[in-house]
Protein backbone atom coordinates (compact mmCIF):
# COMPACT_ATOMS: atom_id res chain seq x y z
CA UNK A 1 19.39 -23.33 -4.07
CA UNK A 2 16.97 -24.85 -6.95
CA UNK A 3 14.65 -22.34 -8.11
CA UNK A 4 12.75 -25.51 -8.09
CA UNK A 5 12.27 -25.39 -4.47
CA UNK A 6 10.23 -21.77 -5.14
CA UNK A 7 8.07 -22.83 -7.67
CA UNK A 8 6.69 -25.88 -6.32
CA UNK A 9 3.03 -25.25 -5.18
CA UNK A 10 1.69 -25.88 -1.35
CA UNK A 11 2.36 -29.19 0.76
CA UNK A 12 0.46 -30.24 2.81
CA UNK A 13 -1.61 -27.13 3.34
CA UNK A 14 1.67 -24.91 3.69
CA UNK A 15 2.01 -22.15 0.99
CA UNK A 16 4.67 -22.21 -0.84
CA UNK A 17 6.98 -19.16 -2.34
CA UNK A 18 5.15 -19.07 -5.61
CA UNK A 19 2.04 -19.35 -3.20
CA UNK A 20 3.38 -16.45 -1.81
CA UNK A 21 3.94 -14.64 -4.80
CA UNK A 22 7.26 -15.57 -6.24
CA UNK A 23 7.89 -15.07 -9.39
CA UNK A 24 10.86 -15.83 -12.13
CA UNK A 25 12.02 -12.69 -12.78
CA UNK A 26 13.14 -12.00 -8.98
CA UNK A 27 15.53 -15.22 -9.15
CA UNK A 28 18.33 -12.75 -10.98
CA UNK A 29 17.73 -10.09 -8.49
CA UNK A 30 18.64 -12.93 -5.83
CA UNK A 31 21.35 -14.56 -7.93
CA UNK A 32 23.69 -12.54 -6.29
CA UNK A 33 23.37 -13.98 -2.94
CA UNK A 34 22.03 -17.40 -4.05
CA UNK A 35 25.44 -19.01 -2.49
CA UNK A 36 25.29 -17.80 0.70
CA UNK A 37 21.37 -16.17 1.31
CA UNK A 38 17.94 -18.30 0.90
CA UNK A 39 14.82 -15.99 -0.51
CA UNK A 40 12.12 -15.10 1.49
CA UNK A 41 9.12 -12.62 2.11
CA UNK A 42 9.10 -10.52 4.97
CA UNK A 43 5.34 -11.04 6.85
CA UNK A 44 6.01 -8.45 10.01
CA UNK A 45 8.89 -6.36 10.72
CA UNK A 46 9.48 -5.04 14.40
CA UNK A 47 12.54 -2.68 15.05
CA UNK A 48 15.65 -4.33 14.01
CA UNK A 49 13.99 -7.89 13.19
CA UNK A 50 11.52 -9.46 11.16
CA UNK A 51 9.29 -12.14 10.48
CA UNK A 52 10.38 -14.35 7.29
CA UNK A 53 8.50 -16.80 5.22
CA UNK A 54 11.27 -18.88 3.60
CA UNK A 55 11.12 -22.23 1.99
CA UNK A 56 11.40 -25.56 3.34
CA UNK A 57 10.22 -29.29 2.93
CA UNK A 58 6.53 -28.74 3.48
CA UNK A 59 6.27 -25.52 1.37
CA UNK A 60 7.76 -22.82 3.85
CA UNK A 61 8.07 -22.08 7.35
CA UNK A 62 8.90 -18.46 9.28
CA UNK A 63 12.00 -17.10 10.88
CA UNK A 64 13.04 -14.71 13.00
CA UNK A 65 15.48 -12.64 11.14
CA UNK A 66 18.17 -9.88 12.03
CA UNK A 67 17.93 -6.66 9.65
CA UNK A 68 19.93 -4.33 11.15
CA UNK A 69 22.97 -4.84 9.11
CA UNK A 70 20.95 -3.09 6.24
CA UNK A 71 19.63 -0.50 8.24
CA UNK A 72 18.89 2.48 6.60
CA UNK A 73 18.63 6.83 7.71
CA UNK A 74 15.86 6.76 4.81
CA UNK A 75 13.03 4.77 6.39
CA UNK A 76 11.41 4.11 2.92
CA UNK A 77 14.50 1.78 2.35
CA UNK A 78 14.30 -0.39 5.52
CA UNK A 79 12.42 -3.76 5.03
CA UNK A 80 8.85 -3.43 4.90
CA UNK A 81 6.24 -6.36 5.14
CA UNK A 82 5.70 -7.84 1.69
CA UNK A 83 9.59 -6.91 0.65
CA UNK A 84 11.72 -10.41 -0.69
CA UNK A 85 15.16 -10.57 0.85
CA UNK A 86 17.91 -12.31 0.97
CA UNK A 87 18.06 -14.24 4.42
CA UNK A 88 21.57 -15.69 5.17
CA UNK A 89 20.73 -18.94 7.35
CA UNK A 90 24.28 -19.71 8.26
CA UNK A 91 24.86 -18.06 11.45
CA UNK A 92 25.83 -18.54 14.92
CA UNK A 93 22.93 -16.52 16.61
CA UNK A 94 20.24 -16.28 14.26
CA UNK A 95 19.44 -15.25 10.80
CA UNK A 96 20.35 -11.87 9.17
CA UNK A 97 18.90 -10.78 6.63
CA UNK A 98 21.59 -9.77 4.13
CA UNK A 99 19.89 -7.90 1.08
CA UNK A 100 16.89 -6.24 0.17
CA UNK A 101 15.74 -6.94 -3.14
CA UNK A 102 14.64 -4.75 -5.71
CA UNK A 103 10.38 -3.63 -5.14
CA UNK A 104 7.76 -3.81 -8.01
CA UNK A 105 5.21 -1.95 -6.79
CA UNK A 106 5.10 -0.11 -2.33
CA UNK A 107 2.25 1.87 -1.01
CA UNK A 108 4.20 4.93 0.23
CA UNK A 109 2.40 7.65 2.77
CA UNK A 110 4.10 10.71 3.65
CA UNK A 111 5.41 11.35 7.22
CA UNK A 112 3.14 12.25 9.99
CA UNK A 113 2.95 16.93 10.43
CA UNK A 114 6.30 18.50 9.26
CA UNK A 115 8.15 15.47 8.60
CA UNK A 116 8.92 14.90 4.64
CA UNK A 117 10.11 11.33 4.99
CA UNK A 118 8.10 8.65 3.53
CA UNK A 119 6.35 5.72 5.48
CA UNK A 120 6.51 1.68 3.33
CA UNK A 121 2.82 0.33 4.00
CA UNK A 122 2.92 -2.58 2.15
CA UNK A 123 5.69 -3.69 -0.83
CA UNK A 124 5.05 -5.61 -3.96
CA UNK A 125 1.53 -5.62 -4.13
CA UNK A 126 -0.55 -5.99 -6.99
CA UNK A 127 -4.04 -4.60 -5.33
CA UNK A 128 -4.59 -2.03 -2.71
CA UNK A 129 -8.18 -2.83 -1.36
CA UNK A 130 -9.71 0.35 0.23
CA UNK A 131 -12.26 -0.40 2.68
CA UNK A 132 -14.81 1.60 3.28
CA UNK A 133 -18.10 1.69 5.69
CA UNK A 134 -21.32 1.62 3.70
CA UNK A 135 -22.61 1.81 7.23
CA UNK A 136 -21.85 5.50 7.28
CA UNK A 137 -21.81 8.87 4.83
CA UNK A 138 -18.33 8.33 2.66
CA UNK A 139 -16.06 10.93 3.58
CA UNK A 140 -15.20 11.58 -0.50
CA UNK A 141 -12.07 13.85 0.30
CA UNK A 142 -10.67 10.79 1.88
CA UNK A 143 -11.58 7.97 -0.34
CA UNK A 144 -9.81 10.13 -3.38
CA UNK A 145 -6.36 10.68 -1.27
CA UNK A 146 -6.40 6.62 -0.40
CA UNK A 147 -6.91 6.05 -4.47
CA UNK A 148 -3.98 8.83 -5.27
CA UNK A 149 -1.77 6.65 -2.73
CA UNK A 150 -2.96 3.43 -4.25
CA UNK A 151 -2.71 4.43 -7.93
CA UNK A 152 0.49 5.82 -7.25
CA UNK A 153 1.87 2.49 -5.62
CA UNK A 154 2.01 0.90 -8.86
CA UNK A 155 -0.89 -1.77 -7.70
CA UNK A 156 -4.52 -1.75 -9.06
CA UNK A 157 -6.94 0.15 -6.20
CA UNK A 158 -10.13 -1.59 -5.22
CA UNK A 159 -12.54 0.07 -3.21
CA UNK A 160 -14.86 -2.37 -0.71
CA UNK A 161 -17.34 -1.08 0.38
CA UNK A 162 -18.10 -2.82 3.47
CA UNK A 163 -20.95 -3.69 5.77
CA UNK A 164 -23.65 -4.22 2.78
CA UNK A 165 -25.87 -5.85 5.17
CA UNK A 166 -26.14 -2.45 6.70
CA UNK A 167 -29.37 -0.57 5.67
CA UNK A 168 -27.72 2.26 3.89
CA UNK A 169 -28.39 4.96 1.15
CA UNK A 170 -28.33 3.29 -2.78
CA UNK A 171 -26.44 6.97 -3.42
CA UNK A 172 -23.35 6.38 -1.00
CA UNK A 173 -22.30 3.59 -3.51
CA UNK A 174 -22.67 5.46 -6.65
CA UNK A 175 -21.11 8.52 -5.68
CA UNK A 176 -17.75 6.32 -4.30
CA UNK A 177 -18.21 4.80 -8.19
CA UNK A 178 -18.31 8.08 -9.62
CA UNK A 179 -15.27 9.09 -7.65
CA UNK A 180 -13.29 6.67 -8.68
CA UNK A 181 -12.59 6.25 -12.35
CA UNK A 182 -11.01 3.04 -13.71
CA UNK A 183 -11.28 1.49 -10.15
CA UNK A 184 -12.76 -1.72 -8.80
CA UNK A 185 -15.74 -1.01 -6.91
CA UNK A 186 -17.79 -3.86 -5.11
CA UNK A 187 -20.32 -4.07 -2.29
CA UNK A 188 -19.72 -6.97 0.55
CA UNK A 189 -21.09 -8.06 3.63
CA UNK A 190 -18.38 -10.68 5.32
CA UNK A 191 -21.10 -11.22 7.92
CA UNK A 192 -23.81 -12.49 4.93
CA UNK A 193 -21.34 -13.48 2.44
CA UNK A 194 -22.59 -10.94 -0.20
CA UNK A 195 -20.09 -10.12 -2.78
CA UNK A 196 -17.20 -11.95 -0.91
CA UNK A 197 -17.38 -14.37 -3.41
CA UNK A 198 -16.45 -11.70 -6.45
CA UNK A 199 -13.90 -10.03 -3.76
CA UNK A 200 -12.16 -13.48 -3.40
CA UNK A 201 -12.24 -14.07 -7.60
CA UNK A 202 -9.99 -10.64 -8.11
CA UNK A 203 -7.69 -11.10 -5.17
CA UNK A 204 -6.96 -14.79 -6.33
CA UNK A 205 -3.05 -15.39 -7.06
CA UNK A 206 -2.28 -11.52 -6.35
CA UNK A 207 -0.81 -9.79 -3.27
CA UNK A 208 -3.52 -7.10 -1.80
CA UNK A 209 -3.11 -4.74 0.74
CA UNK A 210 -5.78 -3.74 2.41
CA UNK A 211 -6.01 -0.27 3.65
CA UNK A 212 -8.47 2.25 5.59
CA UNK A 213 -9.92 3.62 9.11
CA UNK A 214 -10.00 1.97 11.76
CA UNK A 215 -13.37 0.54 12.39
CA UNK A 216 -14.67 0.02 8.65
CA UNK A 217 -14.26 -4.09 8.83
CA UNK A 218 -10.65 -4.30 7.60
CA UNK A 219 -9.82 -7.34 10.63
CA UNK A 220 -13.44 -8.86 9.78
CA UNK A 221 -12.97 -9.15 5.55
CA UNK A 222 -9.71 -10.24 6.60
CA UNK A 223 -11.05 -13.11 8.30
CA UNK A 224 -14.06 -14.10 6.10
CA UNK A 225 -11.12 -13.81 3.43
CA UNK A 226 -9.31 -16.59 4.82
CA UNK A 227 -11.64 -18.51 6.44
CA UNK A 228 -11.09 -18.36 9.34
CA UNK A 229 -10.59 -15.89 12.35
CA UNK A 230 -6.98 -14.98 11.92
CA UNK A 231 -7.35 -11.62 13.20
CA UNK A 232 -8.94 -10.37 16.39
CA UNK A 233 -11.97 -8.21 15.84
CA UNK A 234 -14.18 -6.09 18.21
CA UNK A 235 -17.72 -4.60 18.61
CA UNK A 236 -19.62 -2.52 17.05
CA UNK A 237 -20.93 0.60 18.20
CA UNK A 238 -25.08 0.94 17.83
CA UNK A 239 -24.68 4.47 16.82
CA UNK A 240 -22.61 4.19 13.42
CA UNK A 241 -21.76 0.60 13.23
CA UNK A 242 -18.42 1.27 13.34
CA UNK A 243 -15.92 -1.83 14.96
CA UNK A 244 -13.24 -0.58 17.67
CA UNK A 245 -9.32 -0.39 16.38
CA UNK A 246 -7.73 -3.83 16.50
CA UNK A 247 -5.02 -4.45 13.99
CA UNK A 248 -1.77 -3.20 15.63
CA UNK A 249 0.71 -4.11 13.16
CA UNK A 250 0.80 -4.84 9.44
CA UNK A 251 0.81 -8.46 8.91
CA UNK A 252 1.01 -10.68 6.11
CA UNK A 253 -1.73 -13.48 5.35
CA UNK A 254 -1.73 -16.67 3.38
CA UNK A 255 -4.98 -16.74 1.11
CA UNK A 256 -6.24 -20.04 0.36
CA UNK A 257 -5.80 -21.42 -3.04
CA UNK A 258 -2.25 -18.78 -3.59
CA UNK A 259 -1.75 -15.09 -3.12
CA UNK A 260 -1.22 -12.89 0.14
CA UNK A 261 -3.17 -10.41 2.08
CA UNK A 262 -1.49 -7.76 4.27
CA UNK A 263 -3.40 -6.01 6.96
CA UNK A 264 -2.51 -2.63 8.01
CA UNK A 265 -3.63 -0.82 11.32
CA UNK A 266 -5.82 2.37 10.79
CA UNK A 267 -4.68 5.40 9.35
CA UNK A 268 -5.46 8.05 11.25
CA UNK A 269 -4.09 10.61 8.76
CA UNK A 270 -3.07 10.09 4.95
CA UNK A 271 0.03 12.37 3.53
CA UNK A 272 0.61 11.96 0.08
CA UNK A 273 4.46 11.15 -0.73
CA UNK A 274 4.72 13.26 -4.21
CA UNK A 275 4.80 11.91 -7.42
CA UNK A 276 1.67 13.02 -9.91
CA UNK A 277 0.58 9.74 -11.94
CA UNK A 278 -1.25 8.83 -8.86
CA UNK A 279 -3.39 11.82 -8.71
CA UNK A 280 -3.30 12.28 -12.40
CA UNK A 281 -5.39 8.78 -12.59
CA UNK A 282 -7.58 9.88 -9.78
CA UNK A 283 -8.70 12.78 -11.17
CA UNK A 284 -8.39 11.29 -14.68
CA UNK A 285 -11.98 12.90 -15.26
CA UNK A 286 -10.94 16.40 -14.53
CA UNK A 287 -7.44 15.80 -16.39
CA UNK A 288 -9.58 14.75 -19.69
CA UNK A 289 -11.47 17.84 -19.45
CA UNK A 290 -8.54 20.09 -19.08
CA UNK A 291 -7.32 19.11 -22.46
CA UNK A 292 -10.57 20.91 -23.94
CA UNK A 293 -9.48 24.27 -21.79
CA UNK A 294 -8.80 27.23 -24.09
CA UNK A 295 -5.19 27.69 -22.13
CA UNK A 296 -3.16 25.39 -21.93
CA UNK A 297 -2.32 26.41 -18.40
CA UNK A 298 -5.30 26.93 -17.05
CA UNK A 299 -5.65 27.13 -13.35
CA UNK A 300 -9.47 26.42 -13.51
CA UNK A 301 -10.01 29.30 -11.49
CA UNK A 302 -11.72 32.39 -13.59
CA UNK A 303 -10.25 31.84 -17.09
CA UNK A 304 -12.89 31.89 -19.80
CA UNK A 305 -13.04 29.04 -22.11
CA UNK A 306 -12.17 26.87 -18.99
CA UNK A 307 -13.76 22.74 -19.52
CA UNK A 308 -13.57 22.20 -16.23
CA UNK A 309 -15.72 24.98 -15.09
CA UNK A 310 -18.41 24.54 -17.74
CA UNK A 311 -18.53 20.63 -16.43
CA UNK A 312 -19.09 22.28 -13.05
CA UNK A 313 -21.72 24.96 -14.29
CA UNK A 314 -23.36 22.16 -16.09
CA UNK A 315 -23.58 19.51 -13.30
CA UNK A 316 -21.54 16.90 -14.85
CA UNK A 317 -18.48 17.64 -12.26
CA UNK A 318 -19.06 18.29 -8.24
CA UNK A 319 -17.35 21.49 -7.44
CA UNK A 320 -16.13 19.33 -4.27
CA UNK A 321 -13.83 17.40 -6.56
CA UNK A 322 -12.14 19.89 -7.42
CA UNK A 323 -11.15 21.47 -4.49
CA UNK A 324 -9.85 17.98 -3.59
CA UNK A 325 -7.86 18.08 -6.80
CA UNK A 326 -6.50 21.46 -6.07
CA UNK A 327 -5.75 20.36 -1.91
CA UNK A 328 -3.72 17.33 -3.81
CA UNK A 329 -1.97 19.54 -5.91
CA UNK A 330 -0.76 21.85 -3.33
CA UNK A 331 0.12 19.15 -0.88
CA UNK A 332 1.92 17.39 -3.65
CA UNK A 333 4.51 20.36 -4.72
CA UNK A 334 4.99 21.02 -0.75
CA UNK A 335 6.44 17.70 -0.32
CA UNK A 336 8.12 17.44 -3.67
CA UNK A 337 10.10 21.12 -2.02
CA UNK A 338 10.78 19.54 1.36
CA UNK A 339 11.85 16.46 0.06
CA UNK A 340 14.17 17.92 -2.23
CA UNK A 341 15.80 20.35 1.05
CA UNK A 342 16.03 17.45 2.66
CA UNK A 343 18.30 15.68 -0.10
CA UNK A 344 20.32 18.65 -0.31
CA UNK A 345 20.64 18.95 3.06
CA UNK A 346 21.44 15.29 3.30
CA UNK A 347 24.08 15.84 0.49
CA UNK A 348 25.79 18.91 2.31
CA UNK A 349 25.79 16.64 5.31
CA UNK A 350 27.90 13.80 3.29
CA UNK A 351 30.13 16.21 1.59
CA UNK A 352 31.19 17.74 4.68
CA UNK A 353 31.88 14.24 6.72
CA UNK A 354 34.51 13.52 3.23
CA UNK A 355 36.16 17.10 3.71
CA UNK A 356 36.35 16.47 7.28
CA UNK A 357 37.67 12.95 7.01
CA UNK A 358 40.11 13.66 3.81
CA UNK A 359 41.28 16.79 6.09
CA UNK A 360 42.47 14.41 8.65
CA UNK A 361 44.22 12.23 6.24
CA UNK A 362 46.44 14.60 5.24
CA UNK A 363 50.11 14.47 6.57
């Protein structure tokens, strides 16, 4: 296929790949199945097919694709919405979906109580927007575990701070700021318009997933976002202005002008999926104090000469944060150990299956 055909900007009010997100560097991660497969970006994925925005004509239309012939044990590498693949049109029934290509950036939660298998929220992002209620106290623990899973991801986290036309507290705002070093953090009302107009300039051209509780006016920013009411929305309640769970399903969004938005459903609960550059950057204040720590592996418990205490004696830290730090931590190295069981496991499991089967194939 021309690459021209991806690159060409929106007809007609229909987005077009580049629209979407494509970009040059992804046409020799398709050039293997450019003479067989069309590209395309997956917008919803169900169990065993997807939604696919491939290009056409008018800019690009969706399909209903088959995925199950790359079906994977690991759910992390099953298709995910906001993945490119490789869509083979040329079927008798209907499109499969042949390849998945190669991911920039994924938000990746860990799997819900004992499980130690990962969870795709969104792929090949370039902002995680955080939404949270200005409407009600910020629960701080959980704001700092959303930016570990965002800086992790590889995208840039943005914290919204919804519901600004809210009477609320001036200090809920500059404690999420204070929290959240090197992040985006902005104030919006999509009922007013206040600070939509700044959220819109930094999502423009870029993928964003959008991420949070139910309730905090994910379905509603979506919506004011877009212009108009692509997603359902419900009532608030008097007592904490909180809205009622709506989004089912993570869904990907054309934005006007280019660039994509994908809403997610609440999360309930947020594991952490190992890896320590996203709490590393979360925590970047308490990492920059360790350096001055007499010990170089202090635990920041009792040691004398310890930065990070001082910073807590002398105000300049909340002992709160770091007891979130040290949760992270903890949580962190248990995955990292069940993950790597699981491998090995996993491994043994393989191994024995070619014993087994070269067994048999001797005479």
């Amino acid at each position: 296929m021309n690459s021209a055909v991806f690159t060409d900007r929106r007809s007609a009010g229909h987005p077009s790949l580049a629209d979407l997100g494509w970009r040059t560097e992804l046409e020799s991660d398709f050039g293997p199945y450019a003479a067989t497969c069309v590209p395309g970006r997956v917008a919803r994925v169900d169990r065993g097919l997807c939604d696919v925005l491939v290009a056409d004509t008018s800019g690009t239309r969706t399909i209903r694709a088959d995925w199950s012939a790359i079906s994977d044990r690991d759910p992390v590498r099953n298709p995910c919405t906001g993945d490119w693949v490789a869509v083979d049109l040329d079927t008798q029934n209907q499109p499969v979906v042949k390849a998945l290509l190669p991911r920039r950036t994924a938000v990746v939660r860990g799997g819900v109580g004992e499980r130690s298998d990962g969870q795709v929220l969104a792929a090949n992002i370039d902002h995680v927007v955080i939404t949270v209620s200005l409407a009600a106290k910020p629960d701080m623990a959980r704001i700092e575990r959303l930016l570990a899973l965002a800086w992790e991801s590889g995208g840039r986290p943005v914290i919204v701070m919804t519901k600004a036309d809210v009477a609320y507290e001036p200090e809920r705002l500059a404690e999420v700021e204070a929290a959240a070093p090197g992040a985006t953090v902005l104030a919006v009302s999509a009922l007013t318009g206040d600070g939509m107009d700044v959220l819109s300039a930094v999502l423009a051209g870029s993928s964003a997933a959008l991420i949070g509780q139910s309730g905090v006016g994910k379905s509603t920013l979506t919506n004011a976002l877009v212009g108009t009411e692509v997603m359902a929305t419900g009532d608030t309640r008097d007592v904490d202005e909180k809205g009622r769970h709506t989004t089912t399903t993570r869904e990907l969004i054309s934005l006007p002008g280019g660039g994509v938005l994908i809403d997610t459903p609440g999360l309930r609960s947020v594991g952490l999926f190992g890896g320590e550059s996203g709490l590393a950057q979360t925590f970047s204040d308490i990492e920059e104090l360790a350096e001055d720590c007499r010990f170089a592996d202090c635990a920041h418990v009792s040691e004398p000469g310890c930065a990070v205490l001082a910073a807590i004696v002398g105000g300049s830290l909340p002992e709160r944060r770091l007891e979130s730090y040290r949760k992270l931590l903890r949580e962190n190295e248990w995955i990292a150990s069940r993950t790597d069981a699981r491998r090995g496991a996993e491994r043994k499991k393989v191994w024995k299956q070619r014993e087994r089967a070269s067994n048999a194939a001797r005479p």
